[in-house]
Structures are given as structure tokens and as C-alpha cells.
PDB file of N, CA and C in Angstrom:
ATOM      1  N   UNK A   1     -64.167 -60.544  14.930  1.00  0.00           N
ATOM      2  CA  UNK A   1     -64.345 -59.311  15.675  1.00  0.00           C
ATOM      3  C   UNK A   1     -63.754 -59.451  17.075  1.00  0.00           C
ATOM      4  N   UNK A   2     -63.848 -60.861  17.362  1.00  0.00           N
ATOM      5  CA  UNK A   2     -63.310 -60.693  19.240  1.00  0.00           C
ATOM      6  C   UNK A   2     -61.711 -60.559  19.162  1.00  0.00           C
ATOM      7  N   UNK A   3     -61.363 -61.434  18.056  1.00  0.00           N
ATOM      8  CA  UNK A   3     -59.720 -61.406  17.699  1.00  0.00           C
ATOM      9  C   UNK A   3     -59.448 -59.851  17.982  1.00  0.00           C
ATOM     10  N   UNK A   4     -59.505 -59.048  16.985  1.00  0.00           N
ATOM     11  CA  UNK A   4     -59.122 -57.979  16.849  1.00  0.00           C
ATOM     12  C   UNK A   4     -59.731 -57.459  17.738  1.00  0.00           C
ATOM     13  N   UNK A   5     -61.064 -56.748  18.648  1.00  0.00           N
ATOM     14  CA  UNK A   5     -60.520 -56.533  19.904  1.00  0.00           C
ATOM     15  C   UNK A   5     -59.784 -56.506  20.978  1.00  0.00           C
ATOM     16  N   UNK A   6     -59.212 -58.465  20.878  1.00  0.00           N
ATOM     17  CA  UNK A   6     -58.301 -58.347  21.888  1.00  0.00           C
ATOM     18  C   UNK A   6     -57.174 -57.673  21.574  1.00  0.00           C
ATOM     19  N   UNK A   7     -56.835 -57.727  20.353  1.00  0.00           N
ATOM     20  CA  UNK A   7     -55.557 -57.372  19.892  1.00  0.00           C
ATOM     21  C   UNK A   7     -55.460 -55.878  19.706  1.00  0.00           C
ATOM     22  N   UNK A   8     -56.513 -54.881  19.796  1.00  0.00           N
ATOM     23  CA  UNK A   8     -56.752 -54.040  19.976  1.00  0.00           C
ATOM     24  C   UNK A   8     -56.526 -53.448  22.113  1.00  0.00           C
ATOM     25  N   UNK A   9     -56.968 -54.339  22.823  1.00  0.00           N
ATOM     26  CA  UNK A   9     -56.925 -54.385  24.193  1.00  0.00           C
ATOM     27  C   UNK A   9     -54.958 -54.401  24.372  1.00  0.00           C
ATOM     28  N   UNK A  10     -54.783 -55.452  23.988  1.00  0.00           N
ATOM     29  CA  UNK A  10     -53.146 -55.270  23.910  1.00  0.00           C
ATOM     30  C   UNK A  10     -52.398 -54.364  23.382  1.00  0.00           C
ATOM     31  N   UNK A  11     -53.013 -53.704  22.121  1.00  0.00           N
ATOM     32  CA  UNK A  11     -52.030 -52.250  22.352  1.00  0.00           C
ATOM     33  C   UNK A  11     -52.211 -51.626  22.644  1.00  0.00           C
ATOM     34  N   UNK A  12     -53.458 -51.135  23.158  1.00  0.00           N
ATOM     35  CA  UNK A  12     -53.478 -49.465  23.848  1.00  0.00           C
ATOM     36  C   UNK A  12     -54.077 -50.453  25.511  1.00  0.00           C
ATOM     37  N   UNK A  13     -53.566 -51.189  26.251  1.00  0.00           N
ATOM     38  CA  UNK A  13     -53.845 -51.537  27.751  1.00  0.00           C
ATOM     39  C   UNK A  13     -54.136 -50.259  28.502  1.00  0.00           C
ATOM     40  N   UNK A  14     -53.730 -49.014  28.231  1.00  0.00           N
ATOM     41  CA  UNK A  14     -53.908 -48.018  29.392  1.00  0.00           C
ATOM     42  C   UNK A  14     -55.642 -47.561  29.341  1.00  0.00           C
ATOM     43  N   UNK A  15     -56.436 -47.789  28.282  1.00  0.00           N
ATOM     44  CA  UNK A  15     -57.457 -47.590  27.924  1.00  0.00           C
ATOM     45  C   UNK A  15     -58.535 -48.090  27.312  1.00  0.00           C
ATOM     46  N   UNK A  16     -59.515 -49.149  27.874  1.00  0.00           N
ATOM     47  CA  UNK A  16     -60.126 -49.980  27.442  1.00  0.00           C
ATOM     48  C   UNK A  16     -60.982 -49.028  26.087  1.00  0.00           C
ATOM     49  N   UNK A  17     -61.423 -48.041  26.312  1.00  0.00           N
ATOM     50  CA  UNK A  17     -62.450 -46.888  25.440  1.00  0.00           C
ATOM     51  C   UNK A  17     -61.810 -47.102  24.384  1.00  0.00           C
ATOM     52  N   UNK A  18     -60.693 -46.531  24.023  1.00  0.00           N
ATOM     53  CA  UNK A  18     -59.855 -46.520  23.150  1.00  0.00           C
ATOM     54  C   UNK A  18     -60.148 -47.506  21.933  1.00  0.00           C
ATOM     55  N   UNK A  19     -60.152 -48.843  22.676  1.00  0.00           N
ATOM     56  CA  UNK A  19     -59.739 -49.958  21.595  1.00  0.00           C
ATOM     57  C   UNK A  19     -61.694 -50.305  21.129  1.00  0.00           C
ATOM     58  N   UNK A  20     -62.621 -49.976  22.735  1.00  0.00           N
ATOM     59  CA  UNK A  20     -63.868 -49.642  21.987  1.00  0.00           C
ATOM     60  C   UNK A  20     -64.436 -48.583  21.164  1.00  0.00           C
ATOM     61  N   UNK A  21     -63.525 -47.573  20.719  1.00  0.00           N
ATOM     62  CA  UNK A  21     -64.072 -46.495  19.773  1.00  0.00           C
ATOM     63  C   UNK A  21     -63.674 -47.408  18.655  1.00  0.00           C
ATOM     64  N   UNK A  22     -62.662 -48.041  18.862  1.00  0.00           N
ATOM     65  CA  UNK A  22     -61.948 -48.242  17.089  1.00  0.00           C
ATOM     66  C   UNK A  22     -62.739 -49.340  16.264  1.00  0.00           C
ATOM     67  N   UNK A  23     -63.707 -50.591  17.546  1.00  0.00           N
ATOM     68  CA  UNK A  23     -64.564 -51.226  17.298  1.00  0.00           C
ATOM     69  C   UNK A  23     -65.965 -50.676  16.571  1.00  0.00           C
ATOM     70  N   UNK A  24     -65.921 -49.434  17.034  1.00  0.00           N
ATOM     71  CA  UNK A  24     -67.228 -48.513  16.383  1.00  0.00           C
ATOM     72  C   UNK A  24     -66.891 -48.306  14.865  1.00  0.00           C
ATOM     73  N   UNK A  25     -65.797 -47.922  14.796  1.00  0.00           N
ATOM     74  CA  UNK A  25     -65.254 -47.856  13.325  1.00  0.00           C
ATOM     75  C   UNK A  25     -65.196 -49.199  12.257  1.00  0.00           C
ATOM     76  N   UNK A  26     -65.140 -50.434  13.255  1.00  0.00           N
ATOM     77  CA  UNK A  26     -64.678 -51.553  12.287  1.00  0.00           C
ATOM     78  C   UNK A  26     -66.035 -51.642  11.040  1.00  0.00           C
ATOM     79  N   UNK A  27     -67.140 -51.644  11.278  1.00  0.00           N
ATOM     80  CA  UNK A  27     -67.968 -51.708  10.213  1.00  0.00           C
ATOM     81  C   UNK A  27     -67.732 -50.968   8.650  1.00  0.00           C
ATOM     82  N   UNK A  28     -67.451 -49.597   9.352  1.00  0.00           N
ATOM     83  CA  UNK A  28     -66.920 -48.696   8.043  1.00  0.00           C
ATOM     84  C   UNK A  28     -65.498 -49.301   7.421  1.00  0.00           C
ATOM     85  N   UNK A  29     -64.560 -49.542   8.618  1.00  0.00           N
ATOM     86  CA  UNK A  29     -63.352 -49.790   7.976  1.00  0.00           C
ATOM     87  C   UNK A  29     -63.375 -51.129   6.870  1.00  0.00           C
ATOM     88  N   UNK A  30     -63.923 -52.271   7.758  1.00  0.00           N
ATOM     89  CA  UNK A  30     -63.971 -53.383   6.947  1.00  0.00           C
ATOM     90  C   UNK A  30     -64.541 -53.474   5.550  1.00  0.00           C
ATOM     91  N   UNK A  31     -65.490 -52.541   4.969  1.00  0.00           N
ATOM     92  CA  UNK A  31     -66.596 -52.379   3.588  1.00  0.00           C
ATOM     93  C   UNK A  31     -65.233 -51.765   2.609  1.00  0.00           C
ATOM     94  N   UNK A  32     -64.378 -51.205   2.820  1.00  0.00           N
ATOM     95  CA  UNK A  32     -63.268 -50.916   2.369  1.00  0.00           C
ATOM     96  C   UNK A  32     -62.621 -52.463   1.321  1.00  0.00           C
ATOM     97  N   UNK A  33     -63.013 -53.468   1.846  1.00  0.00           N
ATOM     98  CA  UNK A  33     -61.664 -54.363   1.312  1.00  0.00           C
ATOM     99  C   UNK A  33     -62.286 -54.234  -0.709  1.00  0.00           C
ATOM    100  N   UNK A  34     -63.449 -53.406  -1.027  1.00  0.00           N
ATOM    101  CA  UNK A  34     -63.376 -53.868  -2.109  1.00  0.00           C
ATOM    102  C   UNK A  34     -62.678 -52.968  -2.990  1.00  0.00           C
ATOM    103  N   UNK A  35     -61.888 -51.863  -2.319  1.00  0.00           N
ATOM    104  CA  UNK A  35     -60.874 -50.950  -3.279  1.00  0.00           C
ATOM    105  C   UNK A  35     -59.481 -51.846  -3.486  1.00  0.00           C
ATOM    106  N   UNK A  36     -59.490 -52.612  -2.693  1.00  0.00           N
ATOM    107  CA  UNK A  36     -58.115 -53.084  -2.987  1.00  0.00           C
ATOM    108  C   UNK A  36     -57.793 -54.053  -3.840  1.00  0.00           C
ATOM    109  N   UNK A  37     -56.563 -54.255  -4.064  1.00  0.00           N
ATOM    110  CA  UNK A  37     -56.563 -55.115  -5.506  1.00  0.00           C
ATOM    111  C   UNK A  37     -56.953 -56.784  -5.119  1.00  0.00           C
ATOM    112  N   UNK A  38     -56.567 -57.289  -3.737  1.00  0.00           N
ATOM    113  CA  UNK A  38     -56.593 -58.053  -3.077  1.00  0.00           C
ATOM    114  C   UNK A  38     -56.409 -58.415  -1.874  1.00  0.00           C
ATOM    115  N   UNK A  39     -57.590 -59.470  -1.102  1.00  0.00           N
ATOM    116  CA  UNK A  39     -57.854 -59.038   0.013  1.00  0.00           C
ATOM    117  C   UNK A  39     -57.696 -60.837   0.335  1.00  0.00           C
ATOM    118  N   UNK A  40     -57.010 -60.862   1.706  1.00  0.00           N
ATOM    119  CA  UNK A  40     -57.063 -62.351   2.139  1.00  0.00           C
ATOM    120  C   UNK A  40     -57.100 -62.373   3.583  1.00  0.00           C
ATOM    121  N   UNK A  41     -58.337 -63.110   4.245  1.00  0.00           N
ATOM    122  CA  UNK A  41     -58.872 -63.546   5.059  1.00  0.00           C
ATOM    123  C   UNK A  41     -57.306 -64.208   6.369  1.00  0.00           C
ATOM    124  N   UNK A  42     -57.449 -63.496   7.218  1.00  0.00           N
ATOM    125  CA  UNK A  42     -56.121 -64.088   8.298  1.00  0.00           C
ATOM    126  C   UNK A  42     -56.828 -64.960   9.352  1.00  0.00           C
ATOM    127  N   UNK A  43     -57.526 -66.061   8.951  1.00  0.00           N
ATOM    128  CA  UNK A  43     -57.833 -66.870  10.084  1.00  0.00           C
ATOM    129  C   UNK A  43     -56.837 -68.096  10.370  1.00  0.00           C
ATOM    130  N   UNK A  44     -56.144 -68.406   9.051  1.00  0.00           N
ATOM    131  CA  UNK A  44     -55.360 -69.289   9.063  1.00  0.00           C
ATOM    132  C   UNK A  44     -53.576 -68.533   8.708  1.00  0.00           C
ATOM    133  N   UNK A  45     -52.785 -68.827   9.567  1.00  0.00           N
ATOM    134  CA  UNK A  45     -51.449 -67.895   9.464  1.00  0.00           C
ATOM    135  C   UNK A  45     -50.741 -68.884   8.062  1.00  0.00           C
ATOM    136  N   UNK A  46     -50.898 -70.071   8.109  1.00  0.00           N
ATOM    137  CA  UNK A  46     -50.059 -70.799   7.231  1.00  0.00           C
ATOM    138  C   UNK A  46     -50.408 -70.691   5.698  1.00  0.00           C
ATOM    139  N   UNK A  47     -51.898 -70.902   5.527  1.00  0.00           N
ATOM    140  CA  UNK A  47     -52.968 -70.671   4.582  1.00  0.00           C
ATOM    141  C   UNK A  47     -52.752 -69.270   3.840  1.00  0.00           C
ATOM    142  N   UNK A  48     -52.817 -68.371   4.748  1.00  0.00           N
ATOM    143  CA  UNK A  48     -52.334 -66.488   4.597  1.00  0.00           C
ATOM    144  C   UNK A  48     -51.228 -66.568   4.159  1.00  0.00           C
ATOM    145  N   UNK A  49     -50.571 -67.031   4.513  1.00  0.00           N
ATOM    146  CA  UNK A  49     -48.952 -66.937   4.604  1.00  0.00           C
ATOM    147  C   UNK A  49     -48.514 -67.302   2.747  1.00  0.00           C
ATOM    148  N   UNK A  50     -49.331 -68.810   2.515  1.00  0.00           N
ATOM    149  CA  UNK A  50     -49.435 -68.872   1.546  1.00  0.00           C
ATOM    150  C   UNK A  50     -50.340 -67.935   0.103  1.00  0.00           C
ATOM    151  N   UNK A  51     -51.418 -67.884   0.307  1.00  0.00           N
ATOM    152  CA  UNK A  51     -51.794 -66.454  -0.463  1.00  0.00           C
ATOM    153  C   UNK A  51     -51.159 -65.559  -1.153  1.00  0.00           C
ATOM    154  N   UNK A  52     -50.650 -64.983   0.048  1.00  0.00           N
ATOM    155  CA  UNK A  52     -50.015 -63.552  -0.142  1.00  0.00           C
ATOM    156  C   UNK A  52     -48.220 -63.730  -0.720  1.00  0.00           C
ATOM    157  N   UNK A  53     -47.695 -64.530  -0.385  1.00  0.00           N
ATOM    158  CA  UNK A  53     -46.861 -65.097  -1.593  1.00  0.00           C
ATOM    159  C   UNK A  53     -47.193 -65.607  -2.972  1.00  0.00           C
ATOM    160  N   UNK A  54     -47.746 -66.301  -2.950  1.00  0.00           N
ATOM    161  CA  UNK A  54     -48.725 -66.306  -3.797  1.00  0.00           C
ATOM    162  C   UNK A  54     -48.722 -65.269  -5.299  1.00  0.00           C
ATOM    163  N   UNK A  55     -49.673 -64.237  -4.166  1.00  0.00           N
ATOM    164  CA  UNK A  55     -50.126 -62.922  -4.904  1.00  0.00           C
ATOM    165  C   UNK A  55     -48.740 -62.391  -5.008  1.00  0.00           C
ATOM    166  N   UNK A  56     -47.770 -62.020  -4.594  1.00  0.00           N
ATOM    167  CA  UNK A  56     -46.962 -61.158  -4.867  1.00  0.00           C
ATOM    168  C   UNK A  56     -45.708 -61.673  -5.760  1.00  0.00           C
ATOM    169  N   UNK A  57     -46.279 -62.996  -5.876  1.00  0.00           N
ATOM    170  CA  UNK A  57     -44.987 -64.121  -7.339  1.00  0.00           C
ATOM    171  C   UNK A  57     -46.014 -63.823  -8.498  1.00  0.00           C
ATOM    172  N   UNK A  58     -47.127 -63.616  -8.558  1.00  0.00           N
ATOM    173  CA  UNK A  58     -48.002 -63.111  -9.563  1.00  0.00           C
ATOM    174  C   UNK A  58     -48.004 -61.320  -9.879  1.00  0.00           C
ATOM    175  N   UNK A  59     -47.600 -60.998  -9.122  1.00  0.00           N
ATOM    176  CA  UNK A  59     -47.582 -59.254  -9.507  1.00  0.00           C
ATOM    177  C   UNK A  59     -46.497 -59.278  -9.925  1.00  0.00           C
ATOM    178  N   UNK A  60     -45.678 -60.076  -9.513  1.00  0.00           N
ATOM    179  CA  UNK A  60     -44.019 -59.453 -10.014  1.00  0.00           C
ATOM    180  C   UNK A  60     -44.623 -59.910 -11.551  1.00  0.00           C
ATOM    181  N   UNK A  61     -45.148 -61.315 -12.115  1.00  0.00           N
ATOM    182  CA  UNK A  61     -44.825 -61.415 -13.283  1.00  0.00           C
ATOM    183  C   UNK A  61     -46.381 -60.864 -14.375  1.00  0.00           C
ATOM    184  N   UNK A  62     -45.878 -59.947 -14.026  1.00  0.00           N
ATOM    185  CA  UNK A  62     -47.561 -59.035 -15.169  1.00  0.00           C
ATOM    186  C   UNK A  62     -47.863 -59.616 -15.725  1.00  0.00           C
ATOM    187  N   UNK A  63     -47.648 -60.665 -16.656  1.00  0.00           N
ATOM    188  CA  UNK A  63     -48.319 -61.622 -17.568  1.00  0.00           C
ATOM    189  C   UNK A  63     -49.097 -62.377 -16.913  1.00  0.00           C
ATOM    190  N   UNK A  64     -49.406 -62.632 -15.715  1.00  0.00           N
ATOM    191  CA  UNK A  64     -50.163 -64.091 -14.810  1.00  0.00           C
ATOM    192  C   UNK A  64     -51.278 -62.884 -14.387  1.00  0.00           C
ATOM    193  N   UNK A  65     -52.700 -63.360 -14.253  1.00  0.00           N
ATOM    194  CA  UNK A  65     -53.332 -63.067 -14.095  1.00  0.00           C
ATOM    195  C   UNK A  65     -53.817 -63.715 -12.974  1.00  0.00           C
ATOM    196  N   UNK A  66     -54.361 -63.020 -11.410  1.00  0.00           N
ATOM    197  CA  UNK A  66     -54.651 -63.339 -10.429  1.00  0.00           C
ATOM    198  C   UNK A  66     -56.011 -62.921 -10.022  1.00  0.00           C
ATOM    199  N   UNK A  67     -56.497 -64.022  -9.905  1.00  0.00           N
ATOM    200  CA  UNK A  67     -58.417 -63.882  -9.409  1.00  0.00           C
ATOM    201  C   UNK A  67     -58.119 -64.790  -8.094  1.00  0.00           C
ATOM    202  N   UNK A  68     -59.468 -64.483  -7.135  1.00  0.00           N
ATOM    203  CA  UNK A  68     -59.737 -65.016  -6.085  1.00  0.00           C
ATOM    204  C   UNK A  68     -60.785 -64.748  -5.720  1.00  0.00           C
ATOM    205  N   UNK A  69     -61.378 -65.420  -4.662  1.00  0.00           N
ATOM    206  CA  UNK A  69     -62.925 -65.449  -4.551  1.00  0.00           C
ATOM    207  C   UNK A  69     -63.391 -65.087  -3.813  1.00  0.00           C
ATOM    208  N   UNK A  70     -64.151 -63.871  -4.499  1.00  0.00           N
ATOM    209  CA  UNK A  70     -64.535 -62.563  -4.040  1.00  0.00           C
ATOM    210  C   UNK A  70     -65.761 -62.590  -3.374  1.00  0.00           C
ATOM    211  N   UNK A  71     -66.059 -63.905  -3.921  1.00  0.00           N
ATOM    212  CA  UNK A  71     -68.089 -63.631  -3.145  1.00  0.00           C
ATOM    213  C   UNK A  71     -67.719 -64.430  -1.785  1.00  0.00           C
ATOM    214  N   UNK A  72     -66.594 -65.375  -1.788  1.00  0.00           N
ATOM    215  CA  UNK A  72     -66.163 -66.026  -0.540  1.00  0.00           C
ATOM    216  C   UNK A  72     -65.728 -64.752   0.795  1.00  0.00           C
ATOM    217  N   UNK A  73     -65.086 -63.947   0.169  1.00  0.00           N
ATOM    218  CA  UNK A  73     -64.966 -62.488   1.111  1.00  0.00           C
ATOM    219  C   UNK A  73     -66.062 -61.756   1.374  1.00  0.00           C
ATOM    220  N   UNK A  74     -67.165 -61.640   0.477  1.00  0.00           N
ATOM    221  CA  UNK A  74     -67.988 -60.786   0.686  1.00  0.00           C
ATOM    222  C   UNK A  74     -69.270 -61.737   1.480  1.00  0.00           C
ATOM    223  N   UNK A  75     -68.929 -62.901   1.499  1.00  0.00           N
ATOM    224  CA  UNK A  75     -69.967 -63.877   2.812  1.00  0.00           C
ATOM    225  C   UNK A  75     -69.128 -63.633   4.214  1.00  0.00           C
ATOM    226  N   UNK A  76     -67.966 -63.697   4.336  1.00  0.00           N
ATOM    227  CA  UNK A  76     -67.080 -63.234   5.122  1.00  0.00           C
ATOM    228  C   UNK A  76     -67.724 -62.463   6.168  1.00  0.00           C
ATOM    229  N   UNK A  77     -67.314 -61.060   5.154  1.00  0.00           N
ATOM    230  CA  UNK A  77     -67.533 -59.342   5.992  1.00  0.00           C
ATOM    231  C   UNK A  77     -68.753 -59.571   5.872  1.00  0.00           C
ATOM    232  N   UNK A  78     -70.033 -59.865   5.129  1.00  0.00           N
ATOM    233  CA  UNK A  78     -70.962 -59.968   5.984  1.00  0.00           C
ATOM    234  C   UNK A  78     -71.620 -60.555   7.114  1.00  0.00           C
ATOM    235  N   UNK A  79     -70.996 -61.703   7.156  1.00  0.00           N
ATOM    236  CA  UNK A  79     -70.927 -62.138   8.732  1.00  0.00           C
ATOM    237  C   UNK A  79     -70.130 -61.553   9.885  1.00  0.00           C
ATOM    238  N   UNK A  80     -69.007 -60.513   9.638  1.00  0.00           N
ATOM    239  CA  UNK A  80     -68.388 -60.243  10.682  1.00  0.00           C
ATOM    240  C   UNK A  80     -69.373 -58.473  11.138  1.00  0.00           C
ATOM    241  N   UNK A  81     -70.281 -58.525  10.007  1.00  0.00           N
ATOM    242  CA  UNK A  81     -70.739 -57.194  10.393  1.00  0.00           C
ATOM    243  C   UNK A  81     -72.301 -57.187  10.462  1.00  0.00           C
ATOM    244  N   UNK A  82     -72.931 -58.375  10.668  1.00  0.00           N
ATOM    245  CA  UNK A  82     -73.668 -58.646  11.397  1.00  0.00           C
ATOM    246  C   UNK A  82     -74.036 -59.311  12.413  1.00  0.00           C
TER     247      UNK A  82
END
């Protein structure tokens, strides 16, 4: 949560409010990750980096079936939203 504040502070600088309304939103936004087909955690850029290649050498080939661990995300967002 502080990450993305700051990084929130850096793009809109003319307006601190701004980047605190969007913090009001993060609770709702974040409960979202379970529509998606797949969701990976950016604490590590190299780790991520790997993933999401990963996932997308597995979509190209429809036959490979891709799981990941979902209750590991959902300990996640519940720590970032409490």
C-alpha cells in the first residue's frame, strides 16, 4: 500500500488529495484480482518478470494448462487490506 501511494504521489505531484482519493478506492479495486485469469504479485521485478512470461508461453500453447497459487494471493490482499 505505501508503494503504490508513492507511486501514486509521483504522478499526479500537483495534488496530494488526488492520489488520497484513489487510496480510498484501493480496497474495492484490489478484491477484483479474482475475475482475472491470472494475477501475480509485483514485489519482486525479476520473479514477476519471470511469471508473466511464463504465463504468456502457456497461453500461446492451449494445450498446457496453467495453475498458480491462489490461496497464496488471497493471504496477500488480505493483508494489504487490513
Amino acid at each position: 500500500k505505501k508503494e503504490l501511494f508513492k507511486r501514486l504521489l509521483k504522478r499526479d505531484q500537483k495534488d496530494k488529495n488526488i492520489a488520497s482519493e484513489r487510496m480510498k478506492q484501493f480496497k474495492q479495486d484490489i478484491m477484483h484480482w479474482k475475475e482475472y485469469d491470472f494475477t501475480v504479485i509485483n514485489d519482486k521485478l525479476e520473479s514477476c518478470y519471470k511469471l508473466i512470461i511464463n504465463y504468456i508461453s502457456k497461453r500461446n500453447d492451449k494445450k498446457k494448462f496453467l495453475d498458480y497459487n491462489k490461496e497464496y494471493i488471497r493471504k496477500h490482499i488480505n493483508k494489504l487490506i487490513n
